[in-house]
Protein backbone atom coordinates (compact mmCIF):
# COMPACT_ATOMS: atom_id res chain seq x y z
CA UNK A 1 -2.92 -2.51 -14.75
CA UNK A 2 -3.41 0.37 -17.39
CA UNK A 3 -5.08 -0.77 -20.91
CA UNK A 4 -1.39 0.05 -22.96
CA UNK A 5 0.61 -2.29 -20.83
CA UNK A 6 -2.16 -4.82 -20.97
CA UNK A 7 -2.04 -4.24 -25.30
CA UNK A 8 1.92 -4.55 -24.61
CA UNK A 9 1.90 -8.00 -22.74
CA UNK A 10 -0.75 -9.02 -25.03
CA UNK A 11 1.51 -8.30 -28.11
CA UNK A 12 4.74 -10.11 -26.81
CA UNK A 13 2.92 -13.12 -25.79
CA UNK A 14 1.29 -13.11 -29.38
CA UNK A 15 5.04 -12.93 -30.66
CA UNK A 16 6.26 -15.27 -28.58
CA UNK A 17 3.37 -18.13 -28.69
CA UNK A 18 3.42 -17.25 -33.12
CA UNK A 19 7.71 -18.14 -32.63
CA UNK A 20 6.47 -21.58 -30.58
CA UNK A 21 3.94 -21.87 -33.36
CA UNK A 22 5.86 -22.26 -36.35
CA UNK A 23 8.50 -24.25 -34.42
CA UNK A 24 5.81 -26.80 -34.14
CA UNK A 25 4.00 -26.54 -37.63
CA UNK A 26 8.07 -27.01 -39.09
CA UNK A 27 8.65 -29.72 -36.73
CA UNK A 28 5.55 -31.52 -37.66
CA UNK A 29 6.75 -32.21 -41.20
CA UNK A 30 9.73 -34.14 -39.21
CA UNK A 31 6.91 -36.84 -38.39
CA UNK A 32 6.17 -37.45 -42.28
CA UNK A 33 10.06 -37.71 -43.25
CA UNK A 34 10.30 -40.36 -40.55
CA UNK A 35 7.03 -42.42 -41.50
CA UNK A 36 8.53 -42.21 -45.00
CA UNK A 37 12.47 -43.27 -43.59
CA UNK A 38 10.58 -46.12 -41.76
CA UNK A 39 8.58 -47.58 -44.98
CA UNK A 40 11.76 -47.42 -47.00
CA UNK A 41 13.84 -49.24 -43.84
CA UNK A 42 10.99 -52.16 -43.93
CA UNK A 43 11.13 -52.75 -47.57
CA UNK A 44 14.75 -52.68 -47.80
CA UNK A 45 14.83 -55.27 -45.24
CA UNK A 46 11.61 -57.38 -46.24
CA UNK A 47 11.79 -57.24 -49.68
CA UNK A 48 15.40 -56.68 -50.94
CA UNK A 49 17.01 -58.60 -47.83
CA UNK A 50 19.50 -55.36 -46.95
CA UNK A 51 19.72 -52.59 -44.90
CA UNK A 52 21.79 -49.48 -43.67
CA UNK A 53 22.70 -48.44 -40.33
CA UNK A 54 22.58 -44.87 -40.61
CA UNK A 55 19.01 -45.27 -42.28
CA UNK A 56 17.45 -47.23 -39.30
CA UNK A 57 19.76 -44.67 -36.93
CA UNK A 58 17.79 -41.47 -38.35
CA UNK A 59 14.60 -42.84 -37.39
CA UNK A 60 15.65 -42.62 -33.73
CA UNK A 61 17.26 -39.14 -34.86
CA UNK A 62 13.77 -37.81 -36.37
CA UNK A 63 11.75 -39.18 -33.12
CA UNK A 64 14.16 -37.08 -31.24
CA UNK A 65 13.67 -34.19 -32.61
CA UNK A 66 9.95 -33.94 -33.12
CA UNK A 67 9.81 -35.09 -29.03
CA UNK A 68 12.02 -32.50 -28.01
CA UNK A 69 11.37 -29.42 -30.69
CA UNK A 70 7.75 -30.63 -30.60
CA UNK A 71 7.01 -30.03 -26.76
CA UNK A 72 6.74 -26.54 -26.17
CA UNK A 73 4.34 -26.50 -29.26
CA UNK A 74 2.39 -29.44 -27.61
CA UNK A 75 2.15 -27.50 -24.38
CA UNK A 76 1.04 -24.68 -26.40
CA UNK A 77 -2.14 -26.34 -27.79
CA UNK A 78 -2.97 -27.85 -24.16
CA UNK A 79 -2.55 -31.10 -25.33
CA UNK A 80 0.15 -32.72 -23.37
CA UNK A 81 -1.16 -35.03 -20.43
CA UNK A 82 -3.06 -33.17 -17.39
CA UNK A 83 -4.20 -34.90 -14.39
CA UNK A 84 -7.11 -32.77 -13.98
CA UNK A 85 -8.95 -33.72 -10.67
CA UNK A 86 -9.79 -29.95 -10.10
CA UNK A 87 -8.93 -27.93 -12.78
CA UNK A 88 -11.57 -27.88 -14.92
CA UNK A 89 -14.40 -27.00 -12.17
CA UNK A 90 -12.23 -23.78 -11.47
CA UNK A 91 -13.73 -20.30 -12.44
CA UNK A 92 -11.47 -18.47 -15.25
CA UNK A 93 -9.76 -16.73 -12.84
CA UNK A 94 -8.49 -19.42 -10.72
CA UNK A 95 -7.13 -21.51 -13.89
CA UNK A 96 -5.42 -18.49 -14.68
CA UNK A 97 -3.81 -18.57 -11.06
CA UNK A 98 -2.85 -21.82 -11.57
CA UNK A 99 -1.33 -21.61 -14.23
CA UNK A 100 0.37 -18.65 -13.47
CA UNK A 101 1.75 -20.54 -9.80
CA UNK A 102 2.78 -23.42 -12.17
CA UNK A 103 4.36 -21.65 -15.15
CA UNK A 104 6.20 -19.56 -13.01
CA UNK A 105 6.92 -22.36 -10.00
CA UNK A 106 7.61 -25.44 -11.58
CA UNK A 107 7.95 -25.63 -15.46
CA UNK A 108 10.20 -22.79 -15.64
CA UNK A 109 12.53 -23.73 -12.49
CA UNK A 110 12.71 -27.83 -13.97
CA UNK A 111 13.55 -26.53 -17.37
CA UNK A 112 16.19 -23.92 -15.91
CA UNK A 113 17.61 -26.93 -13.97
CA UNK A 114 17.39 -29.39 -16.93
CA UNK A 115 19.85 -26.78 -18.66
CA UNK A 116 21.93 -26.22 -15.96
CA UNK A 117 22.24 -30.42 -15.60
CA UNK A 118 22.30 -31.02 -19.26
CA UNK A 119 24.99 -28.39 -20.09
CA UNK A 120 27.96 -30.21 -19.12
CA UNK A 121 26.85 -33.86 -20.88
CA UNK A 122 26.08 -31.86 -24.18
CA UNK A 123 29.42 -29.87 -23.98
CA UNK A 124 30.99 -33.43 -23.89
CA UNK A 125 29.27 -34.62 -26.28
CA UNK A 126 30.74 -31.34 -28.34
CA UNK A 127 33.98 -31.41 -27.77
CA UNK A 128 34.63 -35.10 -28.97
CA UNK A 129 32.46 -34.63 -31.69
CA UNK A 130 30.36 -37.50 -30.48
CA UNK A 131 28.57 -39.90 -33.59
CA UNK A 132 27.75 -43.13 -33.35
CA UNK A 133 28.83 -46.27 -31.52
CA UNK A 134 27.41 -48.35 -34.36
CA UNK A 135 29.99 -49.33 -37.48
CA UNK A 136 28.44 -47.13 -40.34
CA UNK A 137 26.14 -45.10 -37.94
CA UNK A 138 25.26 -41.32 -38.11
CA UNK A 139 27.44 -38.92 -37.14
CA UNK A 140 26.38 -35.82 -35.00
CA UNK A 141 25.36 -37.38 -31.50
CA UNK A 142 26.68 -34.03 -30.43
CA UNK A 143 23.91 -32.27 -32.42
CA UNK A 144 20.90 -34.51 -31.20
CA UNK A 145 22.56 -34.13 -27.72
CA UNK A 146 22.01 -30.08 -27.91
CA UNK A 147 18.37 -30.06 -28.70
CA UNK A 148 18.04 -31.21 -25.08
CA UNK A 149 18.95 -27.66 -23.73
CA UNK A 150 16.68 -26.48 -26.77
CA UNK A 151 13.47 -27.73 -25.91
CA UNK A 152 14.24 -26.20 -22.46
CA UNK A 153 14.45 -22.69 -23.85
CA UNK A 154 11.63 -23.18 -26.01
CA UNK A 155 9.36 -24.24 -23.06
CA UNK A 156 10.60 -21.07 -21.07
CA UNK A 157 9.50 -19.21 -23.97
CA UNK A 158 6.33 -20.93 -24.09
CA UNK A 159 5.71 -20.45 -20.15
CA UNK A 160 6.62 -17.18 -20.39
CA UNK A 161 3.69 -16.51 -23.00
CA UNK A 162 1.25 -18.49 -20.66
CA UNK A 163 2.38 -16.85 -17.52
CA UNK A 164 1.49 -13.36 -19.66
CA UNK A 165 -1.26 -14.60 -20.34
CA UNK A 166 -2.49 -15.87 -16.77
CA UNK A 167 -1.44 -12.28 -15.87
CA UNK A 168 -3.98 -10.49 -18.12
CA UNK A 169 -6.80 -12.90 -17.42
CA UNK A 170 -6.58 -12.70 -13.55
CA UNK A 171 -6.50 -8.76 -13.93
CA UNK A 172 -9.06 -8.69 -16.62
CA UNK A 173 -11.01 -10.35 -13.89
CA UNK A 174 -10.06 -7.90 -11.15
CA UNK A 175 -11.35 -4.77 -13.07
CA UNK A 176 -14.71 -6.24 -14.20
């Protein structure tokens, strides 16, 4: 592979993993409004004997949406959970095919099929305008629904940059 298509895959997985980025630093700030929603739900209860629906409702709302906006970034910064038996003992090279065989073989066929199952169920959800079953609840089910097929897309995006990525460390290797 010639040095200006290496710079090239190089730069777009830079772009891409810096878009996956500062979904995950924007996300993050998710975790602090519901910390904050939770402390006001418990001394509402505890202390002034009352409570709101839609209050304790958002909670589940802003756990949602850090889990599912928050993954791709969490895969980014190899943090999610690995069952490494062999892994780390491999050279560079073969981590690289690895993760290149996995990006490429699994994560990005599951989250293609997760859309493809997931469409329908979220288009319901759409066209009724789903909110909640709960007297005084939040609307916009239909919202929270849809960042199901969003965290899919973002992890394509994110195995997309690791796949590049795989790809210019297992030729790197081939050339030295």
């Amino acid at each position: 592979m010639n040095s200006s298509l290496q710079t090239y895959i190089k730069v777009i997985a830079n772009q891409l993993e810096q878009f996956i980025d500062w979904t995950g630093r924007a996300v993050s700030w998710l975790v602090l409004a519901m910390v904050l929603v939770m402390f006001c739900v418990v001394v509402l209860r505890y202390v002034f004997d009352t409570g709101w629906i839609a209050l304790q409702e958002s909670i589940s709302y802003f756990h949602s949406m850090v889990f599912l906006l928050g993954a791709a970034y969490t895969l980014q910064q190899n943090a999610h959970v690995r069952v490494d038996i062999f892994y780390s003992r491999l050279s560079k090279t073969a981590k690289a095919w690895v993760d290149l065989l996995g990006h490429v073989f699994i994560l990005m066929p599951v989250m293609v099929f997760i859309i493809w199952v997931s469409w329908p169920y979220v288009m319901d959800s759409w066209d009724v305008h789903e909110s909640s079953r709960q007297a005084g609840g939040l609307p916009g089910v239909y919202l929270i629904k849809s960042l199901i097929l969003i965290m899919a897309c973002l992890l394509i995006v994110q195995a997309m940059a690791l796949s590049m990525r795989a790809v210019l460390q297992i030729t790197r290797s081939k050339t030295a």
